[in-house]
C-alpha atoms as a PDB file:
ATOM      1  CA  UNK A   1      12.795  -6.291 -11.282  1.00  0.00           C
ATOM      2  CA  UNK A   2      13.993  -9.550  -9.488  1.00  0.00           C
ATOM      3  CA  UNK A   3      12.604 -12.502 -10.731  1.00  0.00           C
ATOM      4  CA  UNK A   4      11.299 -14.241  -7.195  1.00  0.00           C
ATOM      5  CA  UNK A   5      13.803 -17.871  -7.817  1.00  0.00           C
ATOM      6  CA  UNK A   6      16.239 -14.995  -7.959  1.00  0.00           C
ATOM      7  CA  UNK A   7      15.564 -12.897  -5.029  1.00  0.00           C
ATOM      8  CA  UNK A   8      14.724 -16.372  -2.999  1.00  0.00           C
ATOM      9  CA  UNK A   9      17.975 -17.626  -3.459  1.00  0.00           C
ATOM     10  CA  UNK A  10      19.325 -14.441  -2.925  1.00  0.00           C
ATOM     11  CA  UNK A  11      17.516 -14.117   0.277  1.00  0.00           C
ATOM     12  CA  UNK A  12      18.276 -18.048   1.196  1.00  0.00           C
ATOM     13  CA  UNK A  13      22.573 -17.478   0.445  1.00  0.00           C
ATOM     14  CA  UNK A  14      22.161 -14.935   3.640  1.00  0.00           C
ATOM     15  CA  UNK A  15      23.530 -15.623   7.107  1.00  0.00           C
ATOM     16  CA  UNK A  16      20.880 -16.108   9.280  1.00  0.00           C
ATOM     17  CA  UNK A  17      21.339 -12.524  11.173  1.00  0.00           C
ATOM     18  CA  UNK A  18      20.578 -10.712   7.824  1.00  0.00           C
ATOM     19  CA  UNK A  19      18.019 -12.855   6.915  1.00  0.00           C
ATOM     20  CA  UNK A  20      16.036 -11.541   9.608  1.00  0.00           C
ATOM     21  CA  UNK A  21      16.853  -8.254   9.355  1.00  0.00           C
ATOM     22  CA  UNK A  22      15.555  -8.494   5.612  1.00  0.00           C
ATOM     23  CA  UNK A  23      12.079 -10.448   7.264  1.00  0.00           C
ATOM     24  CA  UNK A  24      12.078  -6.988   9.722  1.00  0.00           C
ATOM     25  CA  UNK A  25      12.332  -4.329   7.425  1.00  0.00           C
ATOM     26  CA  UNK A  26       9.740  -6.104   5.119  1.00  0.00           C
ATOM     27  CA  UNK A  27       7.364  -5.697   7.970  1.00  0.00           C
ATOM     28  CA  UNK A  28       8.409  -2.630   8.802  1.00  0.00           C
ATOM     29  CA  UNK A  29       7.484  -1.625   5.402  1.00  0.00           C
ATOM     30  CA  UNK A  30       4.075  -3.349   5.560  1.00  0.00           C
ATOM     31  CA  UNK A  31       3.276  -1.368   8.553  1.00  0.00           C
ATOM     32  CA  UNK A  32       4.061   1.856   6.812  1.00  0.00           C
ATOM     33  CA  UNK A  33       2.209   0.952   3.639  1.00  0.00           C
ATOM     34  CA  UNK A  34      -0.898   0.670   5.889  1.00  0.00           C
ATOM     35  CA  UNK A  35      -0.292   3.469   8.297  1.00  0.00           C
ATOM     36  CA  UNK A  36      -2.485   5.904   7.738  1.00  0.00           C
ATOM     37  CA  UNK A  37      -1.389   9.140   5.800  1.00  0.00           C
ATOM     38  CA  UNK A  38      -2.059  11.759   7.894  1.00  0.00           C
ATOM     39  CA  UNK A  39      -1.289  15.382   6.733  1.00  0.00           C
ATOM     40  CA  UNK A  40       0.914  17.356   9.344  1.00  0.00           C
ATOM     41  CA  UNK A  41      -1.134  19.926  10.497  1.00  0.00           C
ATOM     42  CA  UNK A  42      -3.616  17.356  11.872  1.00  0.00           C
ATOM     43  CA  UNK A  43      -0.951  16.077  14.489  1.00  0.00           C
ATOM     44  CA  UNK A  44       1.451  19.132  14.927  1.00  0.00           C
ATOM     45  CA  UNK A  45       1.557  19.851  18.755  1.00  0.00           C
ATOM     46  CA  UNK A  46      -0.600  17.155  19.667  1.00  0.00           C
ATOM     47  CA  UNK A  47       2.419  14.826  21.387  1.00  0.00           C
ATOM     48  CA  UNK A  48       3.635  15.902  24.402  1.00  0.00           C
ATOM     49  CA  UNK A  49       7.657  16.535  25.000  1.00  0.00           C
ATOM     50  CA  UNK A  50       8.861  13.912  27.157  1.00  0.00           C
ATOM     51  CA  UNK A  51      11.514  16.562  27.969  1.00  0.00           C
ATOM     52  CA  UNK A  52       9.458  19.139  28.624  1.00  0.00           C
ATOM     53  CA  UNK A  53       5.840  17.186  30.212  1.00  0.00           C
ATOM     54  CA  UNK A  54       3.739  19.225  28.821  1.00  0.00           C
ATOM     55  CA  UNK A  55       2.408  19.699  24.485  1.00  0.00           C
ATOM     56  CA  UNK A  56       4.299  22.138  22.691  1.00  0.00           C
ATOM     57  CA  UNK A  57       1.866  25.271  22.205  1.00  0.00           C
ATOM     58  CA  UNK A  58       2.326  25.496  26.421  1.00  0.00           C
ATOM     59  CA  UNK A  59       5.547  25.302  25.884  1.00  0.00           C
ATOM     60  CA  UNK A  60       6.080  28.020  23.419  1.00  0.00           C
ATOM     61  CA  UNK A  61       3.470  30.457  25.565  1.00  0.00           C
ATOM     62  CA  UNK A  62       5.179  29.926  28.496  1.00  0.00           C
ATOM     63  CA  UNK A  63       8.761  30.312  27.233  1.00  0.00           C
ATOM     64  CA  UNK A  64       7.387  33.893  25.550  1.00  0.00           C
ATOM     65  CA  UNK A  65       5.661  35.145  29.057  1.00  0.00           C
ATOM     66  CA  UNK A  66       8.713  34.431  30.808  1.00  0.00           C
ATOM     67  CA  UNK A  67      10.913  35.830  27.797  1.00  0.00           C
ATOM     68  CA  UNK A  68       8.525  39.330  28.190  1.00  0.00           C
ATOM     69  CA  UNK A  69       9.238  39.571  32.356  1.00  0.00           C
ATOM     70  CA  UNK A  70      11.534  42.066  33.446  1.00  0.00           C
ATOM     71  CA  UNK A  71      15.139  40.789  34.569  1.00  0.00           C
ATOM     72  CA  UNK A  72      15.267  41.598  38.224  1.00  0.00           C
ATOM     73  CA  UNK A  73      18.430  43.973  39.245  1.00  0.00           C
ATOM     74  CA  UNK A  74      20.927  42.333  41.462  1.00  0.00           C
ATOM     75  CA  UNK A  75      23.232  45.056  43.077  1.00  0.00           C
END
């Protein structure tokens, strides 16, 4: 493990660019760290599709009724 001089100096012998993007992903990984952790099956289907506008259980029951029609004959 870094002692913190180290990883200071380290951090301070950046270019200003990278120092921030060292500041963001810290954050970033505070955020996660506190997120809570939420098992899958409590959010699966629950966001809708922005590419379809509607959640994804519709989605799948509509794509399967229409899948099930008959093709109409064109002659």
């Amino acid at each position: 493990m870094f002692q913190d001089n180290n990883l200071i100096n380290d951090f301070h012998s950046l270019s200003p660019d990278k120092q921030a993007e060292v500041i963001d992903f810290i954050q970033r990984l505070k955020q996660r760290q506190n997120a809570p952790n939420r098992k899958w099956k409590e959010i699966a289907g629950s966001v809708v599709s922005p590419l379809m506008g509607e959640d994804a259980q519709n989605w799948v029951s509509r794509q399967r009724q229409e899948a099930d029609r008959p093709i109409p004959h064109t002659s």
